[in-house]
Protein backbone atom coordinates (compact mmCIF):
# COMPACT_ATOMS: atom_id res chain seq x y z
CA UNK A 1 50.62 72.59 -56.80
CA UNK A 2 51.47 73.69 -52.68
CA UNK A 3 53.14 70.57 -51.10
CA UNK A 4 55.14 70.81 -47.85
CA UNK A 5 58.82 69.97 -47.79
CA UNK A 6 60.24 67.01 -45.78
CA UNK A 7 63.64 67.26 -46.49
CA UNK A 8 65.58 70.23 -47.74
CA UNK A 9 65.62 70.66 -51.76
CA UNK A 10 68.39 72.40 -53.45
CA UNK A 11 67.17 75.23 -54.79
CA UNK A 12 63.57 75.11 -53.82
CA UNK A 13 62.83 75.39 -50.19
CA UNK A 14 64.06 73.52 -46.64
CA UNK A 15 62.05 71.27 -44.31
CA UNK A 16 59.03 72.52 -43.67
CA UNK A 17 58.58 74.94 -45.79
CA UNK A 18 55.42 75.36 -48.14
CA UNK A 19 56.34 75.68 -51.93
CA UNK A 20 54.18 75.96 -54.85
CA UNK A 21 55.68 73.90 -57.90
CA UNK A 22 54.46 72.19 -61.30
CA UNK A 23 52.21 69.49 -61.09
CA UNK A 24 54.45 67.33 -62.84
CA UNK A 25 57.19 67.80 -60.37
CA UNK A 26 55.46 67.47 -57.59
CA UNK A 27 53.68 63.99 -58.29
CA UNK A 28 56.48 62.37 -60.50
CA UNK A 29 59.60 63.22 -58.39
CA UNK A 30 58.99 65.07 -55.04
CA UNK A 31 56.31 62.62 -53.47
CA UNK A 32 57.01 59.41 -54.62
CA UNK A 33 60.38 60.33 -52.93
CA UNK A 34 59.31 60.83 -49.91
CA UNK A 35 60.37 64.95 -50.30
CA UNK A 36 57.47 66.13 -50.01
CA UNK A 37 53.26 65.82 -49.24
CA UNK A 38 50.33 68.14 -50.85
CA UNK A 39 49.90 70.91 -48.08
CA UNK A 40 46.54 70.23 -47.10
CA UNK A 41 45.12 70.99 -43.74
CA UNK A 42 45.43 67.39 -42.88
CA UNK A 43 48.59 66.98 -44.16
CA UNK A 44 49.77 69.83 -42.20
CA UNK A 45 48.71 69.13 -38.88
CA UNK A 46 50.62 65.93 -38.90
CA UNK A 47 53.45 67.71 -40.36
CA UNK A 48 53.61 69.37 -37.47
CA UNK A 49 53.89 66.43 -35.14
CA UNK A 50 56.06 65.02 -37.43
CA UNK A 51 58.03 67.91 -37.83
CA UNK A 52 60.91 66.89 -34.73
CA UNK A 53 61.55 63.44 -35.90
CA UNK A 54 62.42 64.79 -39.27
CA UNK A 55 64.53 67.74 -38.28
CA UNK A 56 66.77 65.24 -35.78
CA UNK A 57 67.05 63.08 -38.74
CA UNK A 58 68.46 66.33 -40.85
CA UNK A 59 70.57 66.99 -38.14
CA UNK A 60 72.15 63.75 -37.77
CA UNK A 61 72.63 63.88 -41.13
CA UNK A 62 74.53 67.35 -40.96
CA UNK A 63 76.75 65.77 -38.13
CA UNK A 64 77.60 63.45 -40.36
CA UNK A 65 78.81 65.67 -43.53
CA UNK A 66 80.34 67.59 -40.87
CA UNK A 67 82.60 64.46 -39.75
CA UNK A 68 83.02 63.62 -43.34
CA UNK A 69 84.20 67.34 -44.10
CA UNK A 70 87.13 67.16 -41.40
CA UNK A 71 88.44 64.05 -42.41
CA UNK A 72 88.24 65.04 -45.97
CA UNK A 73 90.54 67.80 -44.88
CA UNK A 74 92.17 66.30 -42.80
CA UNK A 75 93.55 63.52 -45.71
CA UNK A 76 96.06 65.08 -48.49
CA UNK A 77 95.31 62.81 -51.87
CA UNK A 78 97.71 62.69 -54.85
CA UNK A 79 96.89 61.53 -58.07
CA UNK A 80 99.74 60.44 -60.37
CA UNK A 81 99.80 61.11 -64.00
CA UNK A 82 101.67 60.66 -66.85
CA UNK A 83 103.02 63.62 -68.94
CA UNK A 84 104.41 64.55 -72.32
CA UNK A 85 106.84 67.72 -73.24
CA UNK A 86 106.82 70.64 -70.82
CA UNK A 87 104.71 68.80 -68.37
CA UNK A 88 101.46 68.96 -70.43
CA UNK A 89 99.02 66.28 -68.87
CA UNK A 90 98.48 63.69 -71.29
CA UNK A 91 94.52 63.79 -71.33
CA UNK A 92 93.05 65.42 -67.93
CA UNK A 93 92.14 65.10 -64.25
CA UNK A 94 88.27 64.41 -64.08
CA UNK A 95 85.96 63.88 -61.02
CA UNK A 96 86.17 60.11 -61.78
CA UNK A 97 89.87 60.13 -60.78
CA UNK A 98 89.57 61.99 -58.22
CA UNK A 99 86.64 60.22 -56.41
CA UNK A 100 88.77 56.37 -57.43
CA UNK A 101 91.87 58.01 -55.73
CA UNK A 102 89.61 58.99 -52.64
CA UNK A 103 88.11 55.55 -52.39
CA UNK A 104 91.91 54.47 -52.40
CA UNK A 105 92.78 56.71 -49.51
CA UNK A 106 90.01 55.61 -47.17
CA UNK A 107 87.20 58.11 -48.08
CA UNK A 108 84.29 56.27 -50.12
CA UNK A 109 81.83 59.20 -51.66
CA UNK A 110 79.82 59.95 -54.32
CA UNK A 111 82.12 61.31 -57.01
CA UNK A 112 78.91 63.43 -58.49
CA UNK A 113 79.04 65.30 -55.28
CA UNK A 114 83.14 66.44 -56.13
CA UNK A 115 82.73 70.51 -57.56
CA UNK A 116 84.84 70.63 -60.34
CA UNK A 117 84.04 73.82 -62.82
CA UNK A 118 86.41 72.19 -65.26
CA UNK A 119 89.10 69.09 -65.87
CA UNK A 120 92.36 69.54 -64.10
CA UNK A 121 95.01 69.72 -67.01
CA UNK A 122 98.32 70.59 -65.31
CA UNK A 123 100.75 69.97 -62.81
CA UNK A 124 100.37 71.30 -59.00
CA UNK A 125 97.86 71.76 -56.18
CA UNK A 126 94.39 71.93 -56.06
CA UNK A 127 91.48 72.44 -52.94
CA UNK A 128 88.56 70.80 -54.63
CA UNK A 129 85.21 71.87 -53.15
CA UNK A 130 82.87 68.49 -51.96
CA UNK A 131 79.34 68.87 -51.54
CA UNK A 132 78.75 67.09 -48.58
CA UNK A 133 75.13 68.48 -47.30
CA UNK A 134 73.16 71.50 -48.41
CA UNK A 135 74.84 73.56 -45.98
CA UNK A 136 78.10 71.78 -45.76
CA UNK A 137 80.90 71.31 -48.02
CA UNK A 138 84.09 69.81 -47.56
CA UNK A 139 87.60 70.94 -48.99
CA UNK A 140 89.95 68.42 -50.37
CA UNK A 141 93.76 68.94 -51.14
CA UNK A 142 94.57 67.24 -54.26
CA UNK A 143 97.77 66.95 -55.52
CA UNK A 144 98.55 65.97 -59.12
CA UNK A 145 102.42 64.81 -59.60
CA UNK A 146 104.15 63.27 -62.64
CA UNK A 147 103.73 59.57 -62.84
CA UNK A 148 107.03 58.02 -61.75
CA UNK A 149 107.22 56.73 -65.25
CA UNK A 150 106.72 53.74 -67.72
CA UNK A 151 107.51 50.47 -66.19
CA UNK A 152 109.58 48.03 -68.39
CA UNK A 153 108.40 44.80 -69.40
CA UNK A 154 110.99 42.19 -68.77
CA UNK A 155 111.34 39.77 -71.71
CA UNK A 156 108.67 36.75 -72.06
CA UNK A 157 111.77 34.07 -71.41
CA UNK A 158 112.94 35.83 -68.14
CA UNK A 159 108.98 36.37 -66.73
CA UNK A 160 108.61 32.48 -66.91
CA UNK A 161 111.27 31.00 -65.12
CA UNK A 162 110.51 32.58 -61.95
CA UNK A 163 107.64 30.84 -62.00
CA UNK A 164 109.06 27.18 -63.16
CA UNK A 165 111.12 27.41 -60.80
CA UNK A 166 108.80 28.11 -57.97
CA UNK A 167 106.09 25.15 -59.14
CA UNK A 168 109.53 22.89 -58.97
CA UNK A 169 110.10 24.51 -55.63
CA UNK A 170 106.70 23.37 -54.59
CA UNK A 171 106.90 19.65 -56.46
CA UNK A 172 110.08 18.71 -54.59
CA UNK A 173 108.52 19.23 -51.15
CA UNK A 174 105.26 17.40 -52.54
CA UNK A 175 107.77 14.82 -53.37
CA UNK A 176 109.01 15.12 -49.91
CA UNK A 177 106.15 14.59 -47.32
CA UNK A 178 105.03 11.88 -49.99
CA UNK A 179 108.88 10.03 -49.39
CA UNK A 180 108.50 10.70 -45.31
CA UNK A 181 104.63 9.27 -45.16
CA UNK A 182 105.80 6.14 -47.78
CA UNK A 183 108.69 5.81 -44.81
CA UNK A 184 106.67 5.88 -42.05
């Protein structure tokens, strides 16, 4: 099956381009998303006039990554873990902790789009590849530290008088503006 490209496909063509694939492909993924059309000589005349509005779209969209890329760069992230004997991680570093410690340092992306050949299982800094755009990827410094350790619990009796004693707090100067309205 030829279609035309709309938007660039990893590892099958960019826009514009004419690309023979399956059948199946073509009809159950590439059109219905809006990837692609079935080059026919119809089809590819108003490609053609098309053509502009889609590439400033893809370039806007480059811009974009491109903005995304610096201030991926441009923001150090540290993930804290906790470790056992001779600094071994206890479990690993995946792509899910690294995209939740992004989203806690300003930067909101997709965390399938963090490159990560394997799980981080040690101590020390990383640069992460991010794949922002087909021709632009961003590089993140990620640094994993030892968590600062366990924090104590403090005993069940000593958690709940804080607390007593702040509702009592609160009570007495109910009691209060109830007193000076009863006076008034």
């Amino acid at each position: 099956m030829k279609l035309i490209l709309r938007a660039d496909v990893d590892s099958l063509g960019r826009l514009g381009d004419i690309v023979t694939v399956k059948p199946g492909f073509g009809r159950n993924y590439l059109i219905p998303q809006g990837m692609a059309k079935p080059a026919t000589k119809a089809n590819l005349k108003a490609f053609e006039l098309e053509r502009r509005k889609l590439q400033e779209q893809a370039d806007s969209l480059r811009t974009q990554a491109e903005g995304m890329a610096e201030k991926i760069a441009s923001t150090p992230v540290e993930i804290e873990v906790r470790v056992g004997d001779g600094d071994k991680l206890y479990g690993s570093v995946t792509t899910a902790n690294i995209g939740d410690a992004m989203e806690a340092a300003g930067i909101e992306i997709d965390r399938r789009k963090i490159l990560l050949a394997e799980p981080i299982r040690s101590l020390g800094e990383f640069e992460i590849e991010i794949k922002l755009h087909p021709d632009v990827r961003g590089v993140l410094n990620l640094t994993v530290a030892r968590h600062g350790g366990p924090i104590e619990e403090l005993p069940e009796e000593t958690a709940t008088e804080p607390a007593e004693a702040t509702e009592e707090v609160v009570a007495t100067d109910a009691e209060s503006e109830d007193a000076a309205t009863a006076e008034a």
